[in-house]
C-alpha atoms as a PDB file:
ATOM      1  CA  UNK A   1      -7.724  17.711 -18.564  1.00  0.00           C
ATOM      2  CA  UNK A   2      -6.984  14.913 -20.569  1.00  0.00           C
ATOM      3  CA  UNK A   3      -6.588  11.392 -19.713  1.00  0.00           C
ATOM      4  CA  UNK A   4      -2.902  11.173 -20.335  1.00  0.00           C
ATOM      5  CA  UNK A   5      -2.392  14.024 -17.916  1.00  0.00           C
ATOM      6  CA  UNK A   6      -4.828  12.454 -15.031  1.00  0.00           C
ATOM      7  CA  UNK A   7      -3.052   9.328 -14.972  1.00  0.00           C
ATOM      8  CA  UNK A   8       0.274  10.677 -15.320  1.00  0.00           C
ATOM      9  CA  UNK A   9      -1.374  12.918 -11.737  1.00  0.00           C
ATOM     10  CA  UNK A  10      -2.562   9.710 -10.319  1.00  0.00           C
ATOM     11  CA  UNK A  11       0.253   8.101 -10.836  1.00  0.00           C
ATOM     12  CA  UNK A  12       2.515  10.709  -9.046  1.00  0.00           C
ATOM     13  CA  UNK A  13       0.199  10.992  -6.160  1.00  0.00           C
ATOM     14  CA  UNK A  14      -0.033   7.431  -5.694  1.00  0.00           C
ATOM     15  CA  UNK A  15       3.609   7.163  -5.294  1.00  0.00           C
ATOM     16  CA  UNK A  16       4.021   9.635  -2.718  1.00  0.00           C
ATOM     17  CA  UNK A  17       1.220   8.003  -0.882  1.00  0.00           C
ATOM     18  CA  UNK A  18       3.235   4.789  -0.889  1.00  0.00           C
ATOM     19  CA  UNK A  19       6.458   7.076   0.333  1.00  0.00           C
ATOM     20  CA  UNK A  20       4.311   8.637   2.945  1.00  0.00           C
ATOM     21  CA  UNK A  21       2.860   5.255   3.982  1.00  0.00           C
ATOM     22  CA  UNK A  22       6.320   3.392   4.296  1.00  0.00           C
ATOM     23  CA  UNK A  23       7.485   6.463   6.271  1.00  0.00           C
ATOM     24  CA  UNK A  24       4.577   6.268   8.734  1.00  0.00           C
ATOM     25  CA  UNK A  25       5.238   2.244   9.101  1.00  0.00           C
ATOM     26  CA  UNK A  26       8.845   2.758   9.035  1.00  0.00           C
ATOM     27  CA  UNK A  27       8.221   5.159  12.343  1.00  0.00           C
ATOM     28  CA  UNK A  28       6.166   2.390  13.768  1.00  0.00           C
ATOM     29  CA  UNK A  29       8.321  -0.360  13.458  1.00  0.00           C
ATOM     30  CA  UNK A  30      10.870   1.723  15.524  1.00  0.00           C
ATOM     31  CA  UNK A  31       8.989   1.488  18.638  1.00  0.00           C
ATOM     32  CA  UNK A  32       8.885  -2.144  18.209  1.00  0.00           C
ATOM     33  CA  UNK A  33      11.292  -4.153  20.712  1.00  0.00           C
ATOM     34  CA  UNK A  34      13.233  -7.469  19.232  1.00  0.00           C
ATOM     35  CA  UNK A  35      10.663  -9.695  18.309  1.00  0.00           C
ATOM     36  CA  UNK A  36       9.560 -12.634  15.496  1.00  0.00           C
ATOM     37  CA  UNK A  37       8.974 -10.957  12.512  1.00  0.00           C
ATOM     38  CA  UNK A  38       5.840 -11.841  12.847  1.00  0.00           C
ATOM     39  CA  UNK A  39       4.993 -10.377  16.114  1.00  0.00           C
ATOM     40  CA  UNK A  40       6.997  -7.203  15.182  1.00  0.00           C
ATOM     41  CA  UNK A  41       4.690  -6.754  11.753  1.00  0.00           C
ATOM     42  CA  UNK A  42       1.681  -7.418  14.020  1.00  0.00           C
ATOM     43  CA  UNK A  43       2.823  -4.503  15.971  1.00  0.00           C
ATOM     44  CA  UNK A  44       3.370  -2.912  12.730  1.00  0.00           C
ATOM     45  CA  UNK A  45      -0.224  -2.975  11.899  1.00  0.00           C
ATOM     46  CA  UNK A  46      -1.766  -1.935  14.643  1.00  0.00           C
ATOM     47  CA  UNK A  47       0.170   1.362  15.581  1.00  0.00           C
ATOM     48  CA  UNK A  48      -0.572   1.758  11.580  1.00  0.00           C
ATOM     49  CA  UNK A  49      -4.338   1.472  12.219  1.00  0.00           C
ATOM     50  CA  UNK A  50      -4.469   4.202  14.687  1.00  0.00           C
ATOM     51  CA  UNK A  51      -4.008   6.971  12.478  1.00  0.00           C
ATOM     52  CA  UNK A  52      -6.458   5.297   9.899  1.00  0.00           C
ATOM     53  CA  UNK A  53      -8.835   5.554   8.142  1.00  0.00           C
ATOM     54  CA  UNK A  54      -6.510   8.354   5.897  1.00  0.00           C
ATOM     55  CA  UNK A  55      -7.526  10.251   2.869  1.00  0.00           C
ATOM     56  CA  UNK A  56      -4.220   9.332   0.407  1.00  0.00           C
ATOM     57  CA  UNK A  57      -5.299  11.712  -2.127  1.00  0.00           C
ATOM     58  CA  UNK A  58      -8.610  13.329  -3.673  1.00  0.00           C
ATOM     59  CA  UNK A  59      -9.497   9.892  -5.273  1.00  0.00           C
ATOM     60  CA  UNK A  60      -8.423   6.921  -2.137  1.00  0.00           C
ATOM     61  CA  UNK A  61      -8.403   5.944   1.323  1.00  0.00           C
ATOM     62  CA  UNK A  62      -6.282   3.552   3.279  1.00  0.00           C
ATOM     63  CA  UNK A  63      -8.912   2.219   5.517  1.00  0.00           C
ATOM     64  CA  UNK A  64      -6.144  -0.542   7.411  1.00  0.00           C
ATOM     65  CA  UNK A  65      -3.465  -2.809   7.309  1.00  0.00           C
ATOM     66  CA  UNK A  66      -3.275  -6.293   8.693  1.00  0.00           C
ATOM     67  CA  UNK A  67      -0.445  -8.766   9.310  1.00  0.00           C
ATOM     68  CA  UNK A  68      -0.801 -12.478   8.613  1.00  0.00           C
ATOM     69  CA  UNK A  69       0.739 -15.807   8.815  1.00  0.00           C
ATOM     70  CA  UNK A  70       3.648 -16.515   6.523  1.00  0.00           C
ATOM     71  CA  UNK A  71       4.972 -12.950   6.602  1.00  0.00           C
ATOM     72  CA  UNK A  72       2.346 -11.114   4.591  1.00  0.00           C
ATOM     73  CA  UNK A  73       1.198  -7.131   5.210  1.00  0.00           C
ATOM     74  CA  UNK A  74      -2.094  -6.190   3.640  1.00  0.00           C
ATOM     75  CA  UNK A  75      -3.232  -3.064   2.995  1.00  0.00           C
ATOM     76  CA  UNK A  76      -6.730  -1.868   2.286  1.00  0.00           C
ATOM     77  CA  UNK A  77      -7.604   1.165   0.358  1.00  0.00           C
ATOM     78  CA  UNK A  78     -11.169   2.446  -0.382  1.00  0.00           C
ATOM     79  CA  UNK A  79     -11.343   4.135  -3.721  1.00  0.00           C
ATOM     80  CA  UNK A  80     -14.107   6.782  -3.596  1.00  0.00           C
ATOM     81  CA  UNK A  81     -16.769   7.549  -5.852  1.00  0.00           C
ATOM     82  CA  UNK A  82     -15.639  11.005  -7.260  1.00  0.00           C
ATOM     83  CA  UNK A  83     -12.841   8.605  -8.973  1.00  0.00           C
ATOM     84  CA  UNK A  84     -12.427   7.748 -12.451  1.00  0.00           C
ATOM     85  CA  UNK A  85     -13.837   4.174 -12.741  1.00  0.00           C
ATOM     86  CA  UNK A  86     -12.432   3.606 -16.282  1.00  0.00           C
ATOM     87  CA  UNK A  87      -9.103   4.794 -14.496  1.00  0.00           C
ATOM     88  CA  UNK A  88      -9.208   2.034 -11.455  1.00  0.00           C
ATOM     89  CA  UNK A  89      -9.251  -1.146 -12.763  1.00  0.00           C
ATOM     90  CA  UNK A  90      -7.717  -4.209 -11.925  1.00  0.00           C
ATOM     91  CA  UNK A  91      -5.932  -3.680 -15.462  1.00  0.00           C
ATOM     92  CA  UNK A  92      -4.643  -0.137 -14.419  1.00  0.00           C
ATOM     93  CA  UNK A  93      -3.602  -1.591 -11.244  1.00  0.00           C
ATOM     94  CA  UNK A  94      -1.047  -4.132 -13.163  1.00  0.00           C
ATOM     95  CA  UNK A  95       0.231  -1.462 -15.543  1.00  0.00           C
ATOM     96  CA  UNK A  96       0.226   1.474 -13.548  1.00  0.00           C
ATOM     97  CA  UNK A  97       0.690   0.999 -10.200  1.00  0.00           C
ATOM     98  CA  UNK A  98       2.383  -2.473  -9.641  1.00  0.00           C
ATOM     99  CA  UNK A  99       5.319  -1.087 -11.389  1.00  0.00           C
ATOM    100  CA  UNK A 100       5.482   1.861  -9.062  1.00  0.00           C
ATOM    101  CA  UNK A 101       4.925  -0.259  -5.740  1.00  0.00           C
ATOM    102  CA  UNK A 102       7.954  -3.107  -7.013  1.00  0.00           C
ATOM    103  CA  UNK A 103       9.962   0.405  -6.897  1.00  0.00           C
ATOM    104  CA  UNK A 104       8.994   1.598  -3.796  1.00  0.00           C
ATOM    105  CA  UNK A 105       9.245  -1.567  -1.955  1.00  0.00           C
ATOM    106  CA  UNK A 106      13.064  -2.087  -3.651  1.00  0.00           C
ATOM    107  CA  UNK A 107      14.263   1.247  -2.814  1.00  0.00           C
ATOM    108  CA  UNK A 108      12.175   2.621  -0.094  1.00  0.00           C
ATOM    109  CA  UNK A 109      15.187   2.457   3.174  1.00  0.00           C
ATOM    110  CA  UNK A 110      11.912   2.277   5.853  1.00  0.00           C
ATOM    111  CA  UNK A 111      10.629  -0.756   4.116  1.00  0.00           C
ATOM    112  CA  UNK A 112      14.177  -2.579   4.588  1.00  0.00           C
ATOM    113  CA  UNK A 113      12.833  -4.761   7.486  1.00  0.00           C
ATOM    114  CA  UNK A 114      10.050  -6.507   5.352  1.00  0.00           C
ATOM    115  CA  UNK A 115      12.781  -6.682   2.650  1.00  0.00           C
ATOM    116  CA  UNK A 116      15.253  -8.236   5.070  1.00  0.00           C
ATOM    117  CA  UNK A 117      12.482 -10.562   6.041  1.00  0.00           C
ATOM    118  CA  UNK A 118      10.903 -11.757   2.574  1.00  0.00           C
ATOM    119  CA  UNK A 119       7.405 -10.024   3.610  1.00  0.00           C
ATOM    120  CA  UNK A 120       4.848 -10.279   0.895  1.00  0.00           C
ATOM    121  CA  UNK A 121       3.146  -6.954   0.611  1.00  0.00           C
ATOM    122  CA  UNK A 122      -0.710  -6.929  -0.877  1.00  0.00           C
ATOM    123  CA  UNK A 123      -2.645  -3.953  -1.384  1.00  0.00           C
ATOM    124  CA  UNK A 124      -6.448  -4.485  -1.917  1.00  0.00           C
ATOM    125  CA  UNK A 125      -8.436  -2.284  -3.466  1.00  0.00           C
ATOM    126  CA  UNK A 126     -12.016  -1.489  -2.819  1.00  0.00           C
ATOM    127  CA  UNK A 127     -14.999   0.894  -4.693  1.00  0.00           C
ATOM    128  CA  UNK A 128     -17.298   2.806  -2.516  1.00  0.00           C
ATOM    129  CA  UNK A 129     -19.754  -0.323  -1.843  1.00  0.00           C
ATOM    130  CA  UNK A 130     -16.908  -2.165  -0.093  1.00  0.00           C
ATOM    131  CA  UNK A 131     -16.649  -4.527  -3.265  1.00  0.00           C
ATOM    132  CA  UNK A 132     -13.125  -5.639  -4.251  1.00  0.00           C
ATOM    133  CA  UNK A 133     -12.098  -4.626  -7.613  1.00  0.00           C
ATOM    134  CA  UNK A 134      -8.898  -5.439  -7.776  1.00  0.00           C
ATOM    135  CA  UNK A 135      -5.084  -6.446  -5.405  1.00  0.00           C
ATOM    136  CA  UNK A 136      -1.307  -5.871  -5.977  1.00  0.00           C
ATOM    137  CA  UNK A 137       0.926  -8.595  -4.317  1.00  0.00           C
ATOM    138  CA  UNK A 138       4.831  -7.815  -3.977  1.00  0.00           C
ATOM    139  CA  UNK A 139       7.332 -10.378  -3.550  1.00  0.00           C
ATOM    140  CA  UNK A 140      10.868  -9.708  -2.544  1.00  0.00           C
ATOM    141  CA  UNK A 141      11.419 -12.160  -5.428  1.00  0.00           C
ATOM    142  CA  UNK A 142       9.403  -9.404  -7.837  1.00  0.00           C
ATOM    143  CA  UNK A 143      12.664  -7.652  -8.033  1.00  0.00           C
END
């Protein structure tokens, strides 16, 4: 295959996986009685954690997701060693996949709470070795 065609595969399959993980913390978040923000993204993160670790795809794994002060969801992913490294790059990650996450977060109706809220989403990636290569951070102001 050529590299055009793997990213333009990556790219797809990291947009369900955003789709799929909204959905799954859109579920959560259901269950969660009137609260702070804060408390309810808490909440949030732990029913998330449960069902992880989760392979996303062939190439990453969403390892957790933590809540913090000032409204802010992380989410860790793990990207595995049968990936492309000259694909995952901090680089890649501004070209690529910020653009796709701004969308998702915009459009996405189950992420409408951290929307209505002004959460700041981050998504921190990680090789094999645990070492961070690289980190998305979504404003509601991005859009």
């Amino acid at each position: 295959m050529n590299t055009k065609l793997n990213i333009q595969i990556l790219l797809t399959l990291k947009y369900l996986s955003f789709l799929f993980i909204s959905f799954f913390i859109s579920c959560a978040s259901f269950f969660v009685a009137e609260e702070s923000p804060e408390e309810k993204l808490e909440k949030i993160s732990m029913a998330t954690n449960e069902a992880l670790p989760m392979m996303i795809d062939s190439f990453m794994r969403l390892d957790a997701t933590k809540s913090d002060k000032g409204r802010i969801f992380y989410y860790y992913y793990t990207v595995i060693e049968t990936a492309p490294k000259r694909v995952f790059s901090q680089n890649f990650l501004d070209i690529a996949m910020k653009p796709v996450a701004i969308k998702n977060y915009k459009t996405n109706d189950s992420l409408q709470f951290q929307r209505d809220n002004n959460v700041t989403l981050i998504y921190i990636y990680k090789d094999s070795k645990g070492v961070e290569f690289g980190r998305i951070q979504i404003n509601p102001n991005d859009f």
